[in-house]
N, C-alpha and C. Protein backbone atom coordinates (compact mmCIF):
# COMPACT_ATOMS: atom_id res chain seq x y z
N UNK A 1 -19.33 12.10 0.75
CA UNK A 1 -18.93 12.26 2.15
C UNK A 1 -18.70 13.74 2.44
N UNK A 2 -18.97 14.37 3.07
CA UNK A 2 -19.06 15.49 4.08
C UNK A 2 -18.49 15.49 5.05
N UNK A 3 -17.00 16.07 5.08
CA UNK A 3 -16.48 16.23 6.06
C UNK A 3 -17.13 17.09 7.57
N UNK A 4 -17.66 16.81 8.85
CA UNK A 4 -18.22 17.58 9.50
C UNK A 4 -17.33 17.92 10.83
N UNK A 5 -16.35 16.69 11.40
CA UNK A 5 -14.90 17.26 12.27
C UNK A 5 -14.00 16.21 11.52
N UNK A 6 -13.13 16.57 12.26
CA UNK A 6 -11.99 16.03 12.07
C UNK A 6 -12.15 14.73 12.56
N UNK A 7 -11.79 13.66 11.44
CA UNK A 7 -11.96 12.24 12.05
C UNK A 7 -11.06 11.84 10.52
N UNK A 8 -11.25 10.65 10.48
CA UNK A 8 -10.40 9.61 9.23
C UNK A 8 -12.47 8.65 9.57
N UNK A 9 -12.66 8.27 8.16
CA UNK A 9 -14.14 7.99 7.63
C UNK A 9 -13.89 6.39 6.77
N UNK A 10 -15.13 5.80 7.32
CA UNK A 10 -14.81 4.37 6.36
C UNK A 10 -16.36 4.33 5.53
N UNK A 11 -15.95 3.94 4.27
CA UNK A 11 -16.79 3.70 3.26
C UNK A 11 -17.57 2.67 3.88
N UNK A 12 -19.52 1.74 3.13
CA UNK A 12 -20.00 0.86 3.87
C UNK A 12 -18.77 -0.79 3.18
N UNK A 13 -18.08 -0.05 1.45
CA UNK A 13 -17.51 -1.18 1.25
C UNK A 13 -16.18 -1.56 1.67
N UNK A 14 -15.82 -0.50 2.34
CA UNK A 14 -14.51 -0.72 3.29
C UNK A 14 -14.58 -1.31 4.52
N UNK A 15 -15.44 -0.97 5.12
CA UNK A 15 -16.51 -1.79 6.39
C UNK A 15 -16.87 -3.06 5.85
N UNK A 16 -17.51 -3.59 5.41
CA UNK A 16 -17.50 -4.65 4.86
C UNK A 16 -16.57 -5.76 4.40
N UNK A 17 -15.69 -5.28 3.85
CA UNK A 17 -13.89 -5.98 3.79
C UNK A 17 -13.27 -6.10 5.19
N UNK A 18 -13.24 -4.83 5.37
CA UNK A 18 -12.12 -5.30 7.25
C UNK A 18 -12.99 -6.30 7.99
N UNK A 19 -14.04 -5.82 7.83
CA UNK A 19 -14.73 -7.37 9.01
C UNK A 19 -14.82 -8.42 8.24
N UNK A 20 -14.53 -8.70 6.86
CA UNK A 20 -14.37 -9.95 6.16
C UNK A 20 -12.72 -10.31 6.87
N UNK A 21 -11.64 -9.18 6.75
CA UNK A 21 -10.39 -9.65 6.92
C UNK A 21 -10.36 -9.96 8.50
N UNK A 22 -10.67 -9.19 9.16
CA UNK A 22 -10.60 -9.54 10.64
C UNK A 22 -11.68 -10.92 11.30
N UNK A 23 -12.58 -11.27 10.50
CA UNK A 23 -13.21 -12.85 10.58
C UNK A 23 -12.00 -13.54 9.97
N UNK A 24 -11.09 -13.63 9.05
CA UNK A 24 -10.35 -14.37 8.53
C UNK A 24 -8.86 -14.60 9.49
N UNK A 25 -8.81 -13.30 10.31
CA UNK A 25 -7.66 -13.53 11.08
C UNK A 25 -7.92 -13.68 12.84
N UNK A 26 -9.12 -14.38 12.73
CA UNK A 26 -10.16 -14.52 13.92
C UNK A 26 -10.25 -13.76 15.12
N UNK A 27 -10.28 -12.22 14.62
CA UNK A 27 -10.17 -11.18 15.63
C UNK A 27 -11.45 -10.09 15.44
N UNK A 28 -12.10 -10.31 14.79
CA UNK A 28 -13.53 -9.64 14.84
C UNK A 28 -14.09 -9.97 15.85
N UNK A 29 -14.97 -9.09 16.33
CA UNK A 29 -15.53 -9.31 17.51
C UNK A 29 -15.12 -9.12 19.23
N UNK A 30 -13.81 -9.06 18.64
CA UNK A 30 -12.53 -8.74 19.55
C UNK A 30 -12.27 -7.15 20.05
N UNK A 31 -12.86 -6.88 21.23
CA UNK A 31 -12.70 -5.67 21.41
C UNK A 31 -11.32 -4.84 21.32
N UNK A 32 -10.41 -5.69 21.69
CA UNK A 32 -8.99 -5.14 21.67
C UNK A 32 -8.18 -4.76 20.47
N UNK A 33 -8.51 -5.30 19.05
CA UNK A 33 -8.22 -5.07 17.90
C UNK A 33 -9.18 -4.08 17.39
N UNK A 34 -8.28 -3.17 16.49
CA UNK A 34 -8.61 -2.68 15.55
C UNK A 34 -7.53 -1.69 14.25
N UNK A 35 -7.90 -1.30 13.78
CA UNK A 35 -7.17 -0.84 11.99
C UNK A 35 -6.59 0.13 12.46
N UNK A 36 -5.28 -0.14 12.11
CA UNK A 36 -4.11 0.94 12.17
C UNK A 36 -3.88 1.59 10.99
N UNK A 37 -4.32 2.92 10.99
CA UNK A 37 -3.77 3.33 9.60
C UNK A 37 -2.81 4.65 9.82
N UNK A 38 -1.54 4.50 8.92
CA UNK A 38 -0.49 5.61 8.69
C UNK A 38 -0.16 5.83 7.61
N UNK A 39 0.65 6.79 7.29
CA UNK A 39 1.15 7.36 6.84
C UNK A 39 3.32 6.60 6.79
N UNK A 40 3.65 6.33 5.42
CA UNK A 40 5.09 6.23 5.33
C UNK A 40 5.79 6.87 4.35
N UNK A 41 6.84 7.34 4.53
CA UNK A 41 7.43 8.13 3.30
C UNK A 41 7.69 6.55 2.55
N UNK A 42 7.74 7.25 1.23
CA UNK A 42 7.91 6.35 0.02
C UNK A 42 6.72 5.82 -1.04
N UNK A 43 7.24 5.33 -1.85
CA UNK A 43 6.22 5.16 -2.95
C UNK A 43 6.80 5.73 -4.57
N UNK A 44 5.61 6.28 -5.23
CA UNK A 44 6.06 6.78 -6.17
C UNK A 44 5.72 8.33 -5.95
N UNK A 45 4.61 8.69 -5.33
CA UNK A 45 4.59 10.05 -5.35
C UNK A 45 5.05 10.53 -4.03
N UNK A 46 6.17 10.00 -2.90
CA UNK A 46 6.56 10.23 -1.56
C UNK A 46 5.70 10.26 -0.22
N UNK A 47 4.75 9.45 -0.20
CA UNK A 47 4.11 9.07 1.08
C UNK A 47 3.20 8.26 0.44
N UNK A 48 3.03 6.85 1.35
CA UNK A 48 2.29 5.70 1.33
C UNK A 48 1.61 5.20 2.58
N UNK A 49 0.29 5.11 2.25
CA UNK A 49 -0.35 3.94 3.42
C UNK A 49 -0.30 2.83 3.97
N UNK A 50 -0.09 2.94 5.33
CA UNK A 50 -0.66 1.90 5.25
C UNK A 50 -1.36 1.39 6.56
N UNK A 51 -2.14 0.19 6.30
CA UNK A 51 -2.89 -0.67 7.34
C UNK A 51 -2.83 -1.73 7.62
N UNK A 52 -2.87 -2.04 8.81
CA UNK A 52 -2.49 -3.28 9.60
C UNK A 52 -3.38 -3.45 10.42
N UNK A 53 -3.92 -4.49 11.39
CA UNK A 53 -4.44 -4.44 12.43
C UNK A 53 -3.96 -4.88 13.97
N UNK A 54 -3.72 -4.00 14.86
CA UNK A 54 -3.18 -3.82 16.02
C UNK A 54 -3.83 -3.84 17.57
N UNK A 55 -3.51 -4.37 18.24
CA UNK A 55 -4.30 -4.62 19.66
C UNK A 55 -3.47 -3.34 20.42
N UNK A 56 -2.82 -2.60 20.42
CA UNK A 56 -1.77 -1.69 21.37
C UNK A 56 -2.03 -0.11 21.03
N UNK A 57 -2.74 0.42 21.37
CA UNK A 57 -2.72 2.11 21.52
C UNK A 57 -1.62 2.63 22.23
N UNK A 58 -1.01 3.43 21.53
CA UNK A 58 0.31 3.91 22.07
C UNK A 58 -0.38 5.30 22.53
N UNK A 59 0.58 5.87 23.40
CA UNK A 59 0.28 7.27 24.18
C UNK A 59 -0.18 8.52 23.41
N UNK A 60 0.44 8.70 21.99
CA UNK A 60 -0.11 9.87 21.35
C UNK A 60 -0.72 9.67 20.08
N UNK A 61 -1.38 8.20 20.11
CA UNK A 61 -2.26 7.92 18.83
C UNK A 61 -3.69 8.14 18.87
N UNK A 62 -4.04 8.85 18.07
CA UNK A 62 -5.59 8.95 17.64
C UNK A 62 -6.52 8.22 17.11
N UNK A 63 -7.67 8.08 17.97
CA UNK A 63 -8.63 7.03 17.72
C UNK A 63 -9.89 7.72 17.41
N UNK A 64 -10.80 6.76 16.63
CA UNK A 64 -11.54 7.52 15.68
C UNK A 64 -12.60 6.16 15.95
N UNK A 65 -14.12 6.27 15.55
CA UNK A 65 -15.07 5.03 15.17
C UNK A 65 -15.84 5.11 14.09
N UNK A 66 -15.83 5.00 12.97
CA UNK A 66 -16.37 5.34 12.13
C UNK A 66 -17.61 4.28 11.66
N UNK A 67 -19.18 3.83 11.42
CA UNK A 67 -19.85 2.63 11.06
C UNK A 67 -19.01 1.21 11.82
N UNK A 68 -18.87 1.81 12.96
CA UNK A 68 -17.94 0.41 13.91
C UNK A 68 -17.11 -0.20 14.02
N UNK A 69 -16.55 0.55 12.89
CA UNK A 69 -14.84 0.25 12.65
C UNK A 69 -14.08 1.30 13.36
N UNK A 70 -13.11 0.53 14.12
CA UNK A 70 -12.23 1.64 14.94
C UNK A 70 -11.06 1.66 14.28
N UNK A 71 -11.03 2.90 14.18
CA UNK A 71 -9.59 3.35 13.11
C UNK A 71 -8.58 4.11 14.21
N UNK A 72 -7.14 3.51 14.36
CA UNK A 72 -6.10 4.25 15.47
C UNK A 72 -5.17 4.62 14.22
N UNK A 73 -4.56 5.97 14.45
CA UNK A 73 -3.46 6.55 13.39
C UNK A 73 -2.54 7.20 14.58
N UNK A 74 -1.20 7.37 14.51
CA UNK A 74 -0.48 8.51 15.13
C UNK A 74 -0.31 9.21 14.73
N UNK A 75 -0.05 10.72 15.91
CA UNK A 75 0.02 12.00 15.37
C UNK A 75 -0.12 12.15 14.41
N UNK A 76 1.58 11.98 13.73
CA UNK A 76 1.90 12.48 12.62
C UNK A 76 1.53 12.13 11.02
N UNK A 77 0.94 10.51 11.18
CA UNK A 77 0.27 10.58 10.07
C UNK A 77 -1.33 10.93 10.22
N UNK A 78 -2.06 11.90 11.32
CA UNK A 78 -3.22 12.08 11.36
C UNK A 78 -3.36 13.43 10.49
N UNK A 79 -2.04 14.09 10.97
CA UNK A 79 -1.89 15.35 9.74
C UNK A 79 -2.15 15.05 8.58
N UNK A 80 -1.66 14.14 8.01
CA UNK A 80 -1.94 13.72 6.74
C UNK A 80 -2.99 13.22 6.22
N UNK A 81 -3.94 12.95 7.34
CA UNK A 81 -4.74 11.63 6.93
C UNK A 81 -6.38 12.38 7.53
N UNK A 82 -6.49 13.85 8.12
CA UNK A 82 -7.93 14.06 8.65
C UNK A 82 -8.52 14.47 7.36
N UNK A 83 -10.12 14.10 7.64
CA UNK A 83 -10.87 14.00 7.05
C UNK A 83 -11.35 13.56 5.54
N UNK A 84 -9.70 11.86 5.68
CA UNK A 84 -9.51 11.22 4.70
C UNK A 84 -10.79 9.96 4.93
N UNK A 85 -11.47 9.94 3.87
CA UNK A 85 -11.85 8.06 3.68
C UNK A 85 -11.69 7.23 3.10
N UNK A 86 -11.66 5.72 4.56
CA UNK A 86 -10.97 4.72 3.63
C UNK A 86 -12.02 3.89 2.65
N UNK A 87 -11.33 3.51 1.67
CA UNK A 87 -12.68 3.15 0.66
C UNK A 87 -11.85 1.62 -0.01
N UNK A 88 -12.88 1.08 -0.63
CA UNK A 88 -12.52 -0.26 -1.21
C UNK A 88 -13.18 -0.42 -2.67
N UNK A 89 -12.35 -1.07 -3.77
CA UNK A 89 -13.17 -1.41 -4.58
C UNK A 89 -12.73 -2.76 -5.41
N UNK A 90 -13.46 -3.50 -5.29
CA UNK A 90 -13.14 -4.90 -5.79
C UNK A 90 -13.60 -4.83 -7.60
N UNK A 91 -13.43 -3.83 -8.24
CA UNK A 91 -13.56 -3.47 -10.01
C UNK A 91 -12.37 -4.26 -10.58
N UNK A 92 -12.72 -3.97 -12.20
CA UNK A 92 -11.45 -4.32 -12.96
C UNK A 92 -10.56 -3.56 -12.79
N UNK A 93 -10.85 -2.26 -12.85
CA UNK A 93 -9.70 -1.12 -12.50
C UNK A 93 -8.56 -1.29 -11.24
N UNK A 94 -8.63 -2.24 -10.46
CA UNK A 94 -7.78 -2.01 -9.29
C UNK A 94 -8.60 -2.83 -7.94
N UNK A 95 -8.38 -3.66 -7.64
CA UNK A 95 -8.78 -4.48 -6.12
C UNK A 95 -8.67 -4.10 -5.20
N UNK A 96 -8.86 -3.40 -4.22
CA UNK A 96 -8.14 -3.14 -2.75
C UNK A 96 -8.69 -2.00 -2.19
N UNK A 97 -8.05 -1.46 -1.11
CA UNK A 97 -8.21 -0.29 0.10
C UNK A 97 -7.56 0.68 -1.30
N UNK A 98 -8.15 2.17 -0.88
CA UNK A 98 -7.73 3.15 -1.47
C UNK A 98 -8.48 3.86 -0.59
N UNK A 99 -7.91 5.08 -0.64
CA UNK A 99 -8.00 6.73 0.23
C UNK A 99 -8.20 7.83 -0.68
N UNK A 100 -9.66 8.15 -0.08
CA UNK A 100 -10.29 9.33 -0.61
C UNK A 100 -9.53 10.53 0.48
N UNK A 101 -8.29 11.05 0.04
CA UNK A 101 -7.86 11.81 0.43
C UNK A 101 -8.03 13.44 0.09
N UNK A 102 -8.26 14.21 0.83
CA UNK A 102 -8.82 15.67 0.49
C UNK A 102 -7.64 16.80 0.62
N UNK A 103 -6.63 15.74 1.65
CA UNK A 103 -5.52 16.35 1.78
C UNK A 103 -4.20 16.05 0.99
N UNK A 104 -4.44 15.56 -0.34
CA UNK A 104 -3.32 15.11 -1.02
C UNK A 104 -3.52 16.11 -2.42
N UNK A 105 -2.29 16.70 -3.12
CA UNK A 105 -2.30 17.52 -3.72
C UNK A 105 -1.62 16.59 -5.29
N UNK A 106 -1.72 15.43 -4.72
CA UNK A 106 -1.51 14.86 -5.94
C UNK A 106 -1.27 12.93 -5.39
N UNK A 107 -1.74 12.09 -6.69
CA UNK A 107 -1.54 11.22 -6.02
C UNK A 107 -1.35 10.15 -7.26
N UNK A 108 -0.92 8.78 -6.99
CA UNK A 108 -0.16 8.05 -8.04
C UNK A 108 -1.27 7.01 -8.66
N UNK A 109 -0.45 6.75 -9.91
CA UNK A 109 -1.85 5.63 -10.80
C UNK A 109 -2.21 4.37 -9.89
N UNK A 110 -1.33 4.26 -9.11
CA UNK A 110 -1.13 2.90 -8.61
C UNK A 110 -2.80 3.01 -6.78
N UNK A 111 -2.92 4.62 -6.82
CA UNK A 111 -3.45 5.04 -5.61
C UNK A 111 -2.93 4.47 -4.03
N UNK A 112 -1.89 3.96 -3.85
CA UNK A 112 -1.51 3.77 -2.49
C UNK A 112 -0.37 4.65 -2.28
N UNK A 113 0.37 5.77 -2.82
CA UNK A 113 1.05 7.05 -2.50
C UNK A 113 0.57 8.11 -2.82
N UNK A 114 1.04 9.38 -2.34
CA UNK A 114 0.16 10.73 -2.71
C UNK A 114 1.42 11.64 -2.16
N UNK A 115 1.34 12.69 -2.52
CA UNK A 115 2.08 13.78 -1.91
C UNK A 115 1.18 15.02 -1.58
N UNK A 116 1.97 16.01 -0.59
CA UNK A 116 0.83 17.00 -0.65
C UNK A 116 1.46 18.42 -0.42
């Protein structure tokens, strides 16, 4: 991946999962939903992700479309989070969402905290 502006980026196997999860919570297809991703203090290395999916754009949140997935973050975890991608891997090593983060200066075995 090649960062070229500032955006937050979804892998094709991260794309592939959210529209598996959002068929499962029968909101695909649904223009009004889409993936909330932030930023929370805590964890093991002091800031953690996370994602949810949300119908409500608040006034100073940033929206992004990445392969047709619409990704909304606020402000303050967009600092944290530009020209991060979200990625998935269903391996032995670990199941789930993980973040190819460019802006983390360190990050935990577990990959859902990072510090920077």
């Amino acid at each position: 991946m090649v960062a070229t502006d500032n955006s937050i980026y979804v892998s094709d196997k991260a794309k592939i999962r959210v529209q598996q999860l959002m068929d499962e919570a029968g909101i695909n297809g649904n223009p009004d939903y889409f993936l909330r991703v932030g930023v929370v203090g805590g964890g093991c290395s002091g800031l953690s992700y996370k994602l949810d999916f949300d119908n409500e754009v608040k006034p100073m949140d940033q929206v992004f479309e990445d392969k047709g997935i619409r990704i909304v973050t606020d402000l303050k975890s967009f600092l944290y989070l530009v020209n991060t991608e979200l990625d998935f891997s269903d391996g032995l090593n670990g199941k789930g969402f993980h973040f190819n983060n460019p802006n983390a200066s360190r990050s935990c075995g577990c990959g859902e905290s990072f510090a920077v």
